[in-house]
C-alpha atoms as a PDB file:
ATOM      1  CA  UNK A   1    -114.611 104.624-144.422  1.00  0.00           C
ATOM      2  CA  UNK A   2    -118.676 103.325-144.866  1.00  0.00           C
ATOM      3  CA  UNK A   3    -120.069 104.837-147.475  1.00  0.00           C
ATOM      4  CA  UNK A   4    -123.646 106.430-146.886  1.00  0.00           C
ATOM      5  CA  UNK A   5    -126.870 104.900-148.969  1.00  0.00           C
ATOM      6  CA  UNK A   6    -128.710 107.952-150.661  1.00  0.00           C
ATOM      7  CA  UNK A   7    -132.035 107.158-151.060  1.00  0.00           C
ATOM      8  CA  UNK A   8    -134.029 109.490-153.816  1.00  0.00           C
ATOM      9  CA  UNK A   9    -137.944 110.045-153.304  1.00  0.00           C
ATOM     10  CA  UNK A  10    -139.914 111.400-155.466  1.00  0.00           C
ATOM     11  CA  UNK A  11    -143.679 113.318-154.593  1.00  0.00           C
ATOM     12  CA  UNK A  12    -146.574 111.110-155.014  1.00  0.00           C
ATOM     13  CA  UNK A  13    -148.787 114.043-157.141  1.00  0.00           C
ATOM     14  CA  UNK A  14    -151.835 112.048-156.725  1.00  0.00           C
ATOM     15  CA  UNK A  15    -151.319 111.650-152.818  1.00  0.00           C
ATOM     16  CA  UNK A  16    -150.086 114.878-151.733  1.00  0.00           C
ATOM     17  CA  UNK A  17    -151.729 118.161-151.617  1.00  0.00           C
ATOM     18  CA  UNK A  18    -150.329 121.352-151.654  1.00  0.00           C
ATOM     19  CA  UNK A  19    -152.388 124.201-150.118  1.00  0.00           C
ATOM     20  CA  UNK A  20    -152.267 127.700-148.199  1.00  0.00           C
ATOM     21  CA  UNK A  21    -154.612 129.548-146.348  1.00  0.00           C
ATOM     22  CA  UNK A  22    -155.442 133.212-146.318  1.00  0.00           C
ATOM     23  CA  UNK A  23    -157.798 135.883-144.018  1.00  0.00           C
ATOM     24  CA  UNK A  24    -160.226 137.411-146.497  1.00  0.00           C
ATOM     25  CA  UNK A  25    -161.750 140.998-144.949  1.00  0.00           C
ATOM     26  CA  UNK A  26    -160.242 139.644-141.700  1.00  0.00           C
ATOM     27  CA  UNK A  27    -163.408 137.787-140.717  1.00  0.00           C
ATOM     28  CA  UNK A  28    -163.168 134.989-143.142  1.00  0.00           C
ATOM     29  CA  UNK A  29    -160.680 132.342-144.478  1.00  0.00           C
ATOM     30  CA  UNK A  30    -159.915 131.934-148.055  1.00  0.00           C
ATOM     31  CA  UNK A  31    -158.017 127.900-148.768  1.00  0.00           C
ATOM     32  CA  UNK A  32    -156.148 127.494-151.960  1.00  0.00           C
ATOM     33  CA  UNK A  33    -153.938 125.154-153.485  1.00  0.00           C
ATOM     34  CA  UNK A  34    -151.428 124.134-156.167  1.00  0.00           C
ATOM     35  CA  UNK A  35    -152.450 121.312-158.654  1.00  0.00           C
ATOM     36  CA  UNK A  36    -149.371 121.345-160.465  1.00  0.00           C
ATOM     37  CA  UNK A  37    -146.054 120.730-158.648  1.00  0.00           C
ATOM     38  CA  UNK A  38    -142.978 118.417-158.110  1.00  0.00           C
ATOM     39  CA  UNK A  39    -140.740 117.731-155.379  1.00  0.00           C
ATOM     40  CA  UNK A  40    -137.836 115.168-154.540  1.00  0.00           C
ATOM     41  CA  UNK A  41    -136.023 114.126-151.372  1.00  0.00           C
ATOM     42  CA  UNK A  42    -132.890 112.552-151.134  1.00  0.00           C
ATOM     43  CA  UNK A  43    -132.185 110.479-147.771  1.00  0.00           C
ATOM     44  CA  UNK A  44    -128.512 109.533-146.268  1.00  0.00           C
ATOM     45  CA  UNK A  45    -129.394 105.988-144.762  1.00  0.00           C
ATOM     46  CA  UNK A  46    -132.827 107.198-143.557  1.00  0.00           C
ATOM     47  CA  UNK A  47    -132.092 109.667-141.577  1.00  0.00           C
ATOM     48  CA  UNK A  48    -133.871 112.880-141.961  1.00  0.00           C
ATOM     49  CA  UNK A  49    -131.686 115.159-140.515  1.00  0.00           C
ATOM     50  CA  UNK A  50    -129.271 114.624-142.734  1.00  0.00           C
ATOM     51  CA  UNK A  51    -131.824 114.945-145.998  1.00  0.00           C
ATOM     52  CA  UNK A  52    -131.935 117.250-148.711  1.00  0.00           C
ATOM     53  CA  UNK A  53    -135.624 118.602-150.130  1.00  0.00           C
ATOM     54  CA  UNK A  54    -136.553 120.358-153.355  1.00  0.00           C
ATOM     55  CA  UNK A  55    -140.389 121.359-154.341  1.00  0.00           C
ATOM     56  CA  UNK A  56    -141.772 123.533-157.106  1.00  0.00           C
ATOM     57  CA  UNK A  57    -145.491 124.533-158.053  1.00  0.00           C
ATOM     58  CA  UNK A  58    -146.511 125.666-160.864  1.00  0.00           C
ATOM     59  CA  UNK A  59    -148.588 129.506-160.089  1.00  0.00           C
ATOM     60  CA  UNK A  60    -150.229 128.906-163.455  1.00  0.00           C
ATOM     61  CA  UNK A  61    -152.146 125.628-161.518  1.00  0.00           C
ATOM     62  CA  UNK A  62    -153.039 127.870-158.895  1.00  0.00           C
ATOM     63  CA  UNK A  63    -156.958 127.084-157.463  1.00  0.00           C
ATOM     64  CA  UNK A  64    -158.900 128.844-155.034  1.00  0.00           C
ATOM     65  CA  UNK A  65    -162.481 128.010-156.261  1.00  0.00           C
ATOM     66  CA  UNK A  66    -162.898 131.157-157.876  1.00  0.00           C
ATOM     67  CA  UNK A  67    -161.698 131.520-161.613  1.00  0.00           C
ATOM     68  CA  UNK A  68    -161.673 136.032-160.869  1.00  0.00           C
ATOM     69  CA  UNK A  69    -159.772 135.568-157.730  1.00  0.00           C
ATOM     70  CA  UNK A  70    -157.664 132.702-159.524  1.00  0.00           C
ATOM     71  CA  UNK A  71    -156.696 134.760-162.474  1.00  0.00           C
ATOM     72  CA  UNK A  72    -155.985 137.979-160.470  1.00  0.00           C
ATOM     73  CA  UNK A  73    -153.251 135.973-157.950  1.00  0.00           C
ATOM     74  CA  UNK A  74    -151.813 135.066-161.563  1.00  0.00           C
ATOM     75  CA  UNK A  75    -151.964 138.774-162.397  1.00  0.00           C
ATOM     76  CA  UNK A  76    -148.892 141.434-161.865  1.00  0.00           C
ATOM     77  CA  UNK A  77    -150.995 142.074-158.401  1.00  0.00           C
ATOM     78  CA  UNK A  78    -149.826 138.932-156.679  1.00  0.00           C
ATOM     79  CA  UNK A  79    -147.675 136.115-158.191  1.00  0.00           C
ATOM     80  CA  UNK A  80    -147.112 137.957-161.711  1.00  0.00           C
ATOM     81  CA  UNK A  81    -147.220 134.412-163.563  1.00  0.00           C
ATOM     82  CA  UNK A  82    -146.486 135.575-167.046  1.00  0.00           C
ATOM     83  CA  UNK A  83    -142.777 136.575-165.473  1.00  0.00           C
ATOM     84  CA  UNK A  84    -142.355 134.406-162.582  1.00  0.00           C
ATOM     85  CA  UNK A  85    -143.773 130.838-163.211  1.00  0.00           C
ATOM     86  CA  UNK A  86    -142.380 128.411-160.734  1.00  0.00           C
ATOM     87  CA  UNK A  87    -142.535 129.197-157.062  1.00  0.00           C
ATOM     88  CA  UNK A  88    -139.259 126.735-155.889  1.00  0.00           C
ATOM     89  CA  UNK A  89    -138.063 125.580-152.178  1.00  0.00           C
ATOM     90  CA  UNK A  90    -134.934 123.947-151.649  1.00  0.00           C
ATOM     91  CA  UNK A  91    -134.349 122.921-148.228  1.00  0.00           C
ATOM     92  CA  UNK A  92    -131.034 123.808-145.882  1.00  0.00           C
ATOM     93  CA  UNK A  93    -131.386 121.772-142.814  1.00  0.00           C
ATOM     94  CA  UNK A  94    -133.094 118.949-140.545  1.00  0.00           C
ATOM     95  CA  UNK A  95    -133.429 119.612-137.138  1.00  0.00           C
ATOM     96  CA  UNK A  96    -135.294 116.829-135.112  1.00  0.00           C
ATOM     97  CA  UNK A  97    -137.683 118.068-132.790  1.00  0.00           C
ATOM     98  CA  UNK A  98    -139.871 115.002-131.273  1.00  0.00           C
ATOM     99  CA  UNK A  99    -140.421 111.583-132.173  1.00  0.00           C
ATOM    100  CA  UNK A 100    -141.206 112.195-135.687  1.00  0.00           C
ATOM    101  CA  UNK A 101    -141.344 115.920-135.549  1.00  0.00           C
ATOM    102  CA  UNK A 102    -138.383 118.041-137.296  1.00  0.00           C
ATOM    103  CA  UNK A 103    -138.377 121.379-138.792  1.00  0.00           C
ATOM    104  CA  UNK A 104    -137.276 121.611-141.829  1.00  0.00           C
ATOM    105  CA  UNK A 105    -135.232 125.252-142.777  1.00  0.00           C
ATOM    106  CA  UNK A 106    -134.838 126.081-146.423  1.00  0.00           C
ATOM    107  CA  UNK A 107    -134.925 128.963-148.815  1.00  0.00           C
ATOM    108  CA  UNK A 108    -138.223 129.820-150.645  1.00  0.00           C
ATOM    109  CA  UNK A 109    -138.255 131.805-154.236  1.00  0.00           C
ATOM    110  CA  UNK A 110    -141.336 133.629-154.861  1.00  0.00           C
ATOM    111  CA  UNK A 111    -141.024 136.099-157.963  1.00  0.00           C
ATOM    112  CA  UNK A 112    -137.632 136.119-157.889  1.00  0.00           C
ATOM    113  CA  UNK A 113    -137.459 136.627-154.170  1.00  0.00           C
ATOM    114  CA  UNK A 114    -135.617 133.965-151.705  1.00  0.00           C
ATOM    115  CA  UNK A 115    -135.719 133.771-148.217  1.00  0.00           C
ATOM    116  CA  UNK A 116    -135.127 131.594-145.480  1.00  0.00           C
ATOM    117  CA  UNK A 117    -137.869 129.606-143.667  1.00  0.00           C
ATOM    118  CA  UNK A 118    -138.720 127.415-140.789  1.00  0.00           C
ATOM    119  CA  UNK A 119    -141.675 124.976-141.726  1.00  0.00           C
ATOM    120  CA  UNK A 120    -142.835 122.248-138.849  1.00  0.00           C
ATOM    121  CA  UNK A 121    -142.732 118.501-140.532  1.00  0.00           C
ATOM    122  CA  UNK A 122    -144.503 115.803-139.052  1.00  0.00           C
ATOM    123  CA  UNK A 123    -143.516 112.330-140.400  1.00  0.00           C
ATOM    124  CA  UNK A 124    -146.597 109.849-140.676  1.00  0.00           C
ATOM    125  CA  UNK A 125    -144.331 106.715-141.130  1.00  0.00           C
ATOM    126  CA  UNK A 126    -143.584 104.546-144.322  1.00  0.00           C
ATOM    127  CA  UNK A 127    -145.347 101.483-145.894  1.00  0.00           C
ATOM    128  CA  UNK A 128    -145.192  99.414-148.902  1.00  0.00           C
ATOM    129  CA  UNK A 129    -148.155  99.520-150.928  1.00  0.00           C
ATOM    130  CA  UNK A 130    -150.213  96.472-152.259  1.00  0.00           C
ATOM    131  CA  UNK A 131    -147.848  96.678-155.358  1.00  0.00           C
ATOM    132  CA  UNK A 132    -144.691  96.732-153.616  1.00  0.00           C
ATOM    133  CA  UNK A 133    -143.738 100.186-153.948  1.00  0.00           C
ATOM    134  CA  UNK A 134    -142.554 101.845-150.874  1.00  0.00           C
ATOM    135  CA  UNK A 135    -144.410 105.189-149.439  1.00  0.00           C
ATOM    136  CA  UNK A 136    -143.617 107.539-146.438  1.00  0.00           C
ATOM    137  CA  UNK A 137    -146.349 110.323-145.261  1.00  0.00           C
ATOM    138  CA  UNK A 138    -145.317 113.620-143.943  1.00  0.00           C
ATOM    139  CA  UNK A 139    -147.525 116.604-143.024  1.00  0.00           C
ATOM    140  CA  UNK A 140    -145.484 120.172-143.472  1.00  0.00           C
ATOM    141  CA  UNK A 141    -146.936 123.417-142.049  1.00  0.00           C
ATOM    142  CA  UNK A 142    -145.750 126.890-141.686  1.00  0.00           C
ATOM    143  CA  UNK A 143    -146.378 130.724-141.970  1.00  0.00           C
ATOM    144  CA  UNK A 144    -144.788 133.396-144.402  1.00  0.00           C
ATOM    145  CA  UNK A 145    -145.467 136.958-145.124  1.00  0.00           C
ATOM    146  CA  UNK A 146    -146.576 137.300-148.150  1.00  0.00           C
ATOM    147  CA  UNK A 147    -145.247 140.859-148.342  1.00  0.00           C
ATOM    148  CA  UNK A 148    -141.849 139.181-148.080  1.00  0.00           C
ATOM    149  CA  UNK A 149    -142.031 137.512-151.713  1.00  0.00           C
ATOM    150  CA  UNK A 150    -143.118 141.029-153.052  1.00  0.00           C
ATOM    151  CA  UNK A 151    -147.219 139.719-152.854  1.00  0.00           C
ATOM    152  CA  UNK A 152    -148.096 143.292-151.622  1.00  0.00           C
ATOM    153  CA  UNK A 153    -151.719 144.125-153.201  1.00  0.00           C
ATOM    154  CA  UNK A 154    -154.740 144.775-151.312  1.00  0.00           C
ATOM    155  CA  UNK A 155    -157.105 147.253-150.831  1.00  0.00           C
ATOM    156  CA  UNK A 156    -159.467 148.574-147.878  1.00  0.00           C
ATOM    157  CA  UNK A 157    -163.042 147.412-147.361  1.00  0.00           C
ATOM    158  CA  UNK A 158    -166.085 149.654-146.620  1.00  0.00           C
ATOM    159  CA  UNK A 159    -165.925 148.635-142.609  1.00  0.00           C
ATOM    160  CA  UNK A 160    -162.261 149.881-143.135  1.00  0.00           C
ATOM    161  CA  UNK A 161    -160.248 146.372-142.901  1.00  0.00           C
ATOM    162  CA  UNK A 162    -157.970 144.966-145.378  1.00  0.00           C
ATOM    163  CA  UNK A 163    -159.330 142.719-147.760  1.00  0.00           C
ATOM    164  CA  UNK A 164    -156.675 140.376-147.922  1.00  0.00           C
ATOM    165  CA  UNK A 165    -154.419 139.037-144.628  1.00  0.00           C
ATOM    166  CA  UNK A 166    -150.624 139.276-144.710  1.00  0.00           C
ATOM    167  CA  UNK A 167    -150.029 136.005-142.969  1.00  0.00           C
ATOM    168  CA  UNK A 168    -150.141 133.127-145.031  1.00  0.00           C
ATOM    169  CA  UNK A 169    -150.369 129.536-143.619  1.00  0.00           C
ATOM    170  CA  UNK A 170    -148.946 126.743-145.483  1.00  0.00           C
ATOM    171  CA  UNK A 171    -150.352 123.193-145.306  1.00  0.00           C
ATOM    172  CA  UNK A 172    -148.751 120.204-147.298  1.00  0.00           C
ATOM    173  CA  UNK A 173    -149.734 116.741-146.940  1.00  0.00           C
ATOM    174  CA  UNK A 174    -146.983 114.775-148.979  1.00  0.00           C
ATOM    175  CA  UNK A 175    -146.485 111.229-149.856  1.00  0.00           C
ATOM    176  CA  UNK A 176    -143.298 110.398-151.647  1.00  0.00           C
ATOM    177  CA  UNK A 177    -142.557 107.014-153.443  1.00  0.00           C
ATOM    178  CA  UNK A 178    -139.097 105.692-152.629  1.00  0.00           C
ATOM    179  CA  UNK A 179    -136.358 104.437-155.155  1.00  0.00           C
END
């Protein structure tokens, strides 16, 4: 029987970005991101759909421009970082949908609160660097309800809308360095 090469890669942090985007009084969009976070994929001969993903951020690292809004996602309101640190994905399944499109299923863990998702991945392709380390580019989007991982604050606006969407997009660009 041939045994399968597992190759580990490991997120380039000063490469990749991890960000999400929310409505603000429905009229406006509001972009964060994480500036703390780590993430590893392990590879059976290449092949994606048969890869294994992990990712955590830290919500203390949590940016939006603005240190109020910042500190109050930290707060009990929203992410509750005092008791729930580490926001952690851990991936299920590979499907192949194009070319170099797949969509990658996997549990998310928001304040103690898993579910299953479906994010679209888009592999940019993989190069060796001008010092010989290997890199490969994917771009990972996707949608959750934030009301899902227990992120249920808001409040109502004068002109009667809710200050802050449900829907939140997620936008990763992610290089990894390969081993």
């Amino acid at each position: 029987m041939e045994t399968m090469a597992i190759t580990k890669w490991t997120i380039d942090k000063s490469h990749s970005e991890i960000q999400f985007k929310a409505k603000h009084l429905v009229i406006s969009t509001v972009t964060g991101q994480f500036n703390e976070f780590d993430g590893w994929l392990e590879l059976e001969d290449q092949y994606l759909e048969n890869a294994k993903a992990w990712f955590t951020a830290d919500v203390n690292s949590i940016s939006t421009n603005s240190t109020d809004r910042d500190n109050h996602l930290k707060s009990a309101d929203f992410f509750d970082a005092v008791n729930y640190p580490e926001i952690k994905f851990e991936s299920k399944r590979f499907v192949k949908t194009g070319e170099n499109n797949y969509q990658m299923t996997g549990n998310l863990t928001i304040k103690n609160i898993t579910k299953e998702i479906t994010l679209d991945v888009q592999y940019g392709g993989t190069m060796v660097d001008p010092w010989g380390n290997t890199k490969a580019g994917y771009e990972i989007s996707g949608k959750v309800n934030r009301h899902d991982f227990g992120l249920k604050w808001n409040a109502v606006a004068e002109a009667g809308g809710l200050v802050v969407g449900d829907e939140i997009k997620l936008a990763l660009n992610v290089q990894l360095s390969g081993s």
